[in-house]
C-alpha atoms as a PDB file:
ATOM      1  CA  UNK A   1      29.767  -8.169 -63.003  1.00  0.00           C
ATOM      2  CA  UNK A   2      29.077  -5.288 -61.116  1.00  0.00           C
ATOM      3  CA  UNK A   3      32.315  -3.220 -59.903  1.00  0.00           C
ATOM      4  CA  UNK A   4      32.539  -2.999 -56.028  1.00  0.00           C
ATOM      5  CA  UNK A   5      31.684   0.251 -54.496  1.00  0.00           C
ATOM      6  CA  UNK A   6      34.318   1.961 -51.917  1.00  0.00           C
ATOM      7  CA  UNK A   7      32.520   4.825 -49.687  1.00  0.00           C
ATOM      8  CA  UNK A   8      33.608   7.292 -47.917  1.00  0.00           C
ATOM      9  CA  UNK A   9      32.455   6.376 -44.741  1.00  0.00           C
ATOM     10  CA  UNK A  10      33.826   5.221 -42.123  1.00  0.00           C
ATOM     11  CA  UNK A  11      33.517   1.455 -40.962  1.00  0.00           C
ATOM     12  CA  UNK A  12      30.362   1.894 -38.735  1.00  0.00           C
ATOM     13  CA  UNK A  13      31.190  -0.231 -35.151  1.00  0.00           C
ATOM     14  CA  UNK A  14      29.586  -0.604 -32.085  1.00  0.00           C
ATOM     15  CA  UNK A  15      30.967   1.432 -28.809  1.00  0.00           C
ATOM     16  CA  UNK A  16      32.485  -1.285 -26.463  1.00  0.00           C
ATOM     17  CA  UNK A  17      29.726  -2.103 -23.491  1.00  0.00           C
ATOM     18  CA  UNK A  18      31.326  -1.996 -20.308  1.00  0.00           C
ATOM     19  CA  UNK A  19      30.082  -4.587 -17.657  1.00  0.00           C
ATOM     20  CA  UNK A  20      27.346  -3.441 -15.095  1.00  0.00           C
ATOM     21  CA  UNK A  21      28.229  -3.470 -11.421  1.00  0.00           C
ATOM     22  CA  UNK A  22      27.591  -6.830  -9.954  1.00  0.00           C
ATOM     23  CA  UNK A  23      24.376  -7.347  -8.326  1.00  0.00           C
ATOM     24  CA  UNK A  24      24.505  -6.490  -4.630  1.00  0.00           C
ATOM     25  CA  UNK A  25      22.094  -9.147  -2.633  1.00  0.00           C
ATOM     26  CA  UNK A  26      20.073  -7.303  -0.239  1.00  0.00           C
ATOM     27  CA  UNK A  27      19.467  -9.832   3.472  1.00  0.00           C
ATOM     28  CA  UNK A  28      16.078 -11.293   3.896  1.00  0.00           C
ATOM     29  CA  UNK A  29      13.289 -10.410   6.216  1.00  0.00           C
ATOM     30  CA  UNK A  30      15.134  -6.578   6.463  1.00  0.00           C
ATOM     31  CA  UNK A  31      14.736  -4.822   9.982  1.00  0.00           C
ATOM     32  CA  UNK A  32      12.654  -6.255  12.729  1.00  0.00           C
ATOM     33  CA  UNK A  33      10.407  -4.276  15.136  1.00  0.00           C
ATOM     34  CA  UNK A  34       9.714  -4.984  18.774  1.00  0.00           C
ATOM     35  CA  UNK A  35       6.718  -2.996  18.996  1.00  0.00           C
ATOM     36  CA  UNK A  36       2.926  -4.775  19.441  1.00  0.00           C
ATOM     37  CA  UNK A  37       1.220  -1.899  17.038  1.00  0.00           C
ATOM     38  CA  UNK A  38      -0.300  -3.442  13.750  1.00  0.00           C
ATOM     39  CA  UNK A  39       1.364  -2.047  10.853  1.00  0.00           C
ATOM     40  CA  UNK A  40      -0.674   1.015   9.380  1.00  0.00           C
ATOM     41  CA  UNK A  41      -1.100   2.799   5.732  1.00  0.00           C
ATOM     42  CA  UNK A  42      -0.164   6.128   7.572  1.00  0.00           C
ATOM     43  CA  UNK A  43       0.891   8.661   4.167  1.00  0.00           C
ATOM     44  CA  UNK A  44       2.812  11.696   4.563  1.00  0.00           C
ATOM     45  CA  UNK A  45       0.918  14.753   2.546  1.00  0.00           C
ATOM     46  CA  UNK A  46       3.942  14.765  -0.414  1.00  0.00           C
ATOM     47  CA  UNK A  47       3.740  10.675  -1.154  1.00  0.00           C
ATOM     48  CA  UNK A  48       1.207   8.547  -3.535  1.00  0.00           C
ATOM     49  CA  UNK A  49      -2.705   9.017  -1.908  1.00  0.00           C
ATOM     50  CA  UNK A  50      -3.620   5.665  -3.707  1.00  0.00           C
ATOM     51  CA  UNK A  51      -3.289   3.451  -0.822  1.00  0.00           C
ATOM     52  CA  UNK A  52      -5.973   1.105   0.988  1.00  0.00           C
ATOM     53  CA  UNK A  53      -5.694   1.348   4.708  1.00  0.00           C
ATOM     54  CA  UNK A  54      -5.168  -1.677   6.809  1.00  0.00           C
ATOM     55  CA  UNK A  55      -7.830  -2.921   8.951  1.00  0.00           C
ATOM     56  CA  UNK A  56      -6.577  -1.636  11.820  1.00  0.00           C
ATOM     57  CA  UNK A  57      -6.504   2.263  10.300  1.00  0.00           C
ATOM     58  CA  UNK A  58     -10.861   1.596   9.616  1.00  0.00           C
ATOM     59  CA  UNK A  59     -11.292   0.898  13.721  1.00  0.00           C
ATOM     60  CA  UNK A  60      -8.927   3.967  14.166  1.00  0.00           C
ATOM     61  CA  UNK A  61     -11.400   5.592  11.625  1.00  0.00           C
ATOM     62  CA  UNK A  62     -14.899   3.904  13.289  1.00  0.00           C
ATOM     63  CA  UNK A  63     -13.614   4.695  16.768  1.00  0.00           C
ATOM     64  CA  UNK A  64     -13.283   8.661  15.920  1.00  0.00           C
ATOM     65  CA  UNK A  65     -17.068   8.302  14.231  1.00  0.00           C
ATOM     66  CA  UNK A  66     -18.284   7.248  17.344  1.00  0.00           C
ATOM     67  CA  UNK A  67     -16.573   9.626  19.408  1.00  0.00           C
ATOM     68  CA  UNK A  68     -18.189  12.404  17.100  1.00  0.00           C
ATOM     69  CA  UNK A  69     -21.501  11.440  15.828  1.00  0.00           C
ATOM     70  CA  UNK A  70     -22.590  14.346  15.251  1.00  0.00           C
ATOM     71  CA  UNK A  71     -19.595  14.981  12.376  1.00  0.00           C
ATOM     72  CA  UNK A  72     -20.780  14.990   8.749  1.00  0.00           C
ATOM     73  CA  UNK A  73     -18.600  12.130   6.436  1.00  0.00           C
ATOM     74  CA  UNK A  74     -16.854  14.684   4.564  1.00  0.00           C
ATOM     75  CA  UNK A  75     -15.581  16.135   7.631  1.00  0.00           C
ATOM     76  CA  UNK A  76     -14.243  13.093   8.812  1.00  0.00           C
ATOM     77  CA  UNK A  77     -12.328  12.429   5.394  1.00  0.00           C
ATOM     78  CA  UNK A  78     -10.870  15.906   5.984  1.00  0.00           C
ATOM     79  CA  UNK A  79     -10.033  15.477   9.375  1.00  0.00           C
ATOM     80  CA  UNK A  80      -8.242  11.928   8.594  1.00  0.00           C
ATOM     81  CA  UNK A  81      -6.293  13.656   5.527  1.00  0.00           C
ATOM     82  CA  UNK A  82      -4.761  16.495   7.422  1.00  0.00           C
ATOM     83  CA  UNK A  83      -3.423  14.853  10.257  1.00  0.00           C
ATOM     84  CA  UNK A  84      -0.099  15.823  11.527  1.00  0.00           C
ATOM     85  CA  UNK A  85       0.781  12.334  12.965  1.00  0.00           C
ATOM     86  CA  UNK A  86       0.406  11.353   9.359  1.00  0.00           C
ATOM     87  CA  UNK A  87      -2.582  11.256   7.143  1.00  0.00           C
ATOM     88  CA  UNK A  88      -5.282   8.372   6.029  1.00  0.00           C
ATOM     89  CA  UNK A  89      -6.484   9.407   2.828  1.00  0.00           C
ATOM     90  CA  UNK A  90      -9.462   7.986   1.685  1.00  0.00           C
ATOM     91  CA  UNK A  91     -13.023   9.314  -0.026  1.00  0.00           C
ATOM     92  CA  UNK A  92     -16.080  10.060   1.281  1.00  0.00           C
ATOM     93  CA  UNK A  93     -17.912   6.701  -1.068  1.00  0.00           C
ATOM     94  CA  UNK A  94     -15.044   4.503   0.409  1.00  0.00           C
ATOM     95  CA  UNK A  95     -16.178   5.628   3.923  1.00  0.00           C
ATOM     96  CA  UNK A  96     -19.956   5.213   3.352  1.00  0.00           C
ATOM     97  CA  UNK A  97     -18.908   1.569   1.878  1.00  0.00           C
ATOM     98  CA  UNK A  98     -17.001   0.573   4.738  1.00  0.00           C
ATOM     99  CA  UNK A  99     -19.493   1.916   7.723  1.00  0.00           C
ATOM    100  CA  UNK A 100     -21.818   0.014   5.953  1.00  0.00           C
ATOM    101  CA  UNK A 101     -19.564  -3.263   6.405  1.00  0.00           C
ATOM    102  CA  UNK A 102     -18.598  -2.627   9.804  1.00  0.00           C
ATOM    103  CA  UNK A 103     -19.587  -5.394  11.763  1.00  0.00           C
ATOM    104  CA  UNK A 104     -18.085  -7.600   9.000  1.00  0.00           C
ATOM    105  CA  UNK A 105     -14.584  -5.892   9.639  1.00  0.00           C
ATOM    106  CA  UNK A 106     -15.180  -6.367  13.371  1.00  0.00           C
ATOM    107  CA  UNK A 107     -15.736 -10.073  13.026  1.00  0.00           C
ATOM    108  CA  UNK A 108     -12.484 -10.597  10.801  1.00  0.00           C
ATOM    109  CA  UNK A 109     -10.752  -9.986  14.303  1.00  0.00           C
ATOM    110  CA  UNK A 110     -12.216 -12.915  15.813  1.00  0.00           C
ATOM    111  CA  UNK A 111     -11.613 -15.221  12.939  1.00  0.00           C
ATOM    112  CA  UNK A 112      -8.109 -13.871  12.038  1.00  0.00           C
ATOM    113  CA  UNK A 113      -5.288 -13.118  15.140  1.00  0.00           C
ATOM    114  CA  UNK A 114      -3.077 -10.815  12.536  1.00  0.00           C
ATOM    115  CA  UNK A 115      -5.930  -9.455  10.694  1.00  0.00           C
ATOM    116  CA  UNK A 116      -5.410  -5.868  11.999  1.00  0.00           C
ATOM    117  CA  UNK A 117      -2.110  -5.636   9.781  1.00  0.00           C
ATOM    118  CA  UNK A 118      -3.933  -7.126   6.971  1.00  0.00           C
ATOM    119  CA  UNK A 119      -5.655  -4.981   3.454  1.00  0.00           C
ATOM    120  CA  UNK A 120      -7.679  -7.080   2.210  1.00  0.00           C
ATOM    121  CA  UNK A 121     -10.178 -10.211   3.711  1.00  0.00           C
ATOM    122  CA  UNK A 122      -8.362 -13.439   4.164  1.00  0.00           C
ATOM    123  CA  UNK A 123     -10.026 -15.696   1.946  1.00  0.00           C
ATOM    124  CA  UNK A 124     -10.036 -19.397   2.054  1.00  0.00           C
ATOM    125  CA  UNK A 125     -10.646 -21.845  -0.044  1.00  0.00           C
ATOM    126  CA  UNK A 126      -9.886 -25.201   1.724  1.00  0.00           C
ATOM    127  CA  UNK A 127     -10.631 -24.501   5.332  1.00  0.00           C
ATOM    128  CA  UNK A 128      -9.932 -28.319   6.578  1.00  0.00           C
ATOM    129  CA  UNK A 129      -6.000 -27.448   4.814  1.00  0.00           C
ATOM    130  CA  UNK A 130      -3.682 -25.758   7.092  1.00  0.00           C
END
């Protein structure tokens, strides 16, 4: 029979957890605005630049192109980027992609009341559900 071993350490136990602070429910919905403006993607220069711009930000966007039509794409990027009212950052290829889908953009306004505060087409499946 083997002889039982003493060490030297000491009995190894586990610091005693103390309890997190209890979970503080935040209210629903958050703060309300009164104003009719769409919401925007509008970045300040210091924050993420991986953002897509809502659709109302492209007819901000397609109404400056038409002002200037004479203004290269690149220049347009750089003028949207270093705005002081707050930039819309987006590439030259995105640009190019979405001029070519303008009138698509301008018909989701028709089909879709709120679609000006919306990223991304509204896509349905089952038009006869509501």
């Amino acid at each position: 029979m083997p002889a039982e071993r003493t060490s030297d350490r000491p009995e190894l136990k586990q610091k005693p957890r103390l309890g997190h602070a209890p979970y503080k429910p935040q209210k629903l919905g958050g703060t309300t605005k009164s104003n009719d403006n769409p919401r925007g993607s509008v970045k300040s220069l210091e924050g993420n630049p991986q953002s897509n711009l809502t659709l109302h930000d492209w007819l901000t966007v397609f109404a400056y192109i038409d002002a200037h039509p004479d203004m290269s794409q690149e220049a347009v990027v750089e003028q949207f980027k270093s705005r002081h009212d707050g930039a819309l950052i987006f590439t030259q290829s995105t640009l190019s992609r979405k001029l070519r889908d303008c009138n698509k953009l301008e018909a989701r306004i028709d089909q879709f009341p709120n679609a000006l505060s919306s990223k991304r087409p509204c896509v349905v499946t089952h038009p006869d559900v509501d």
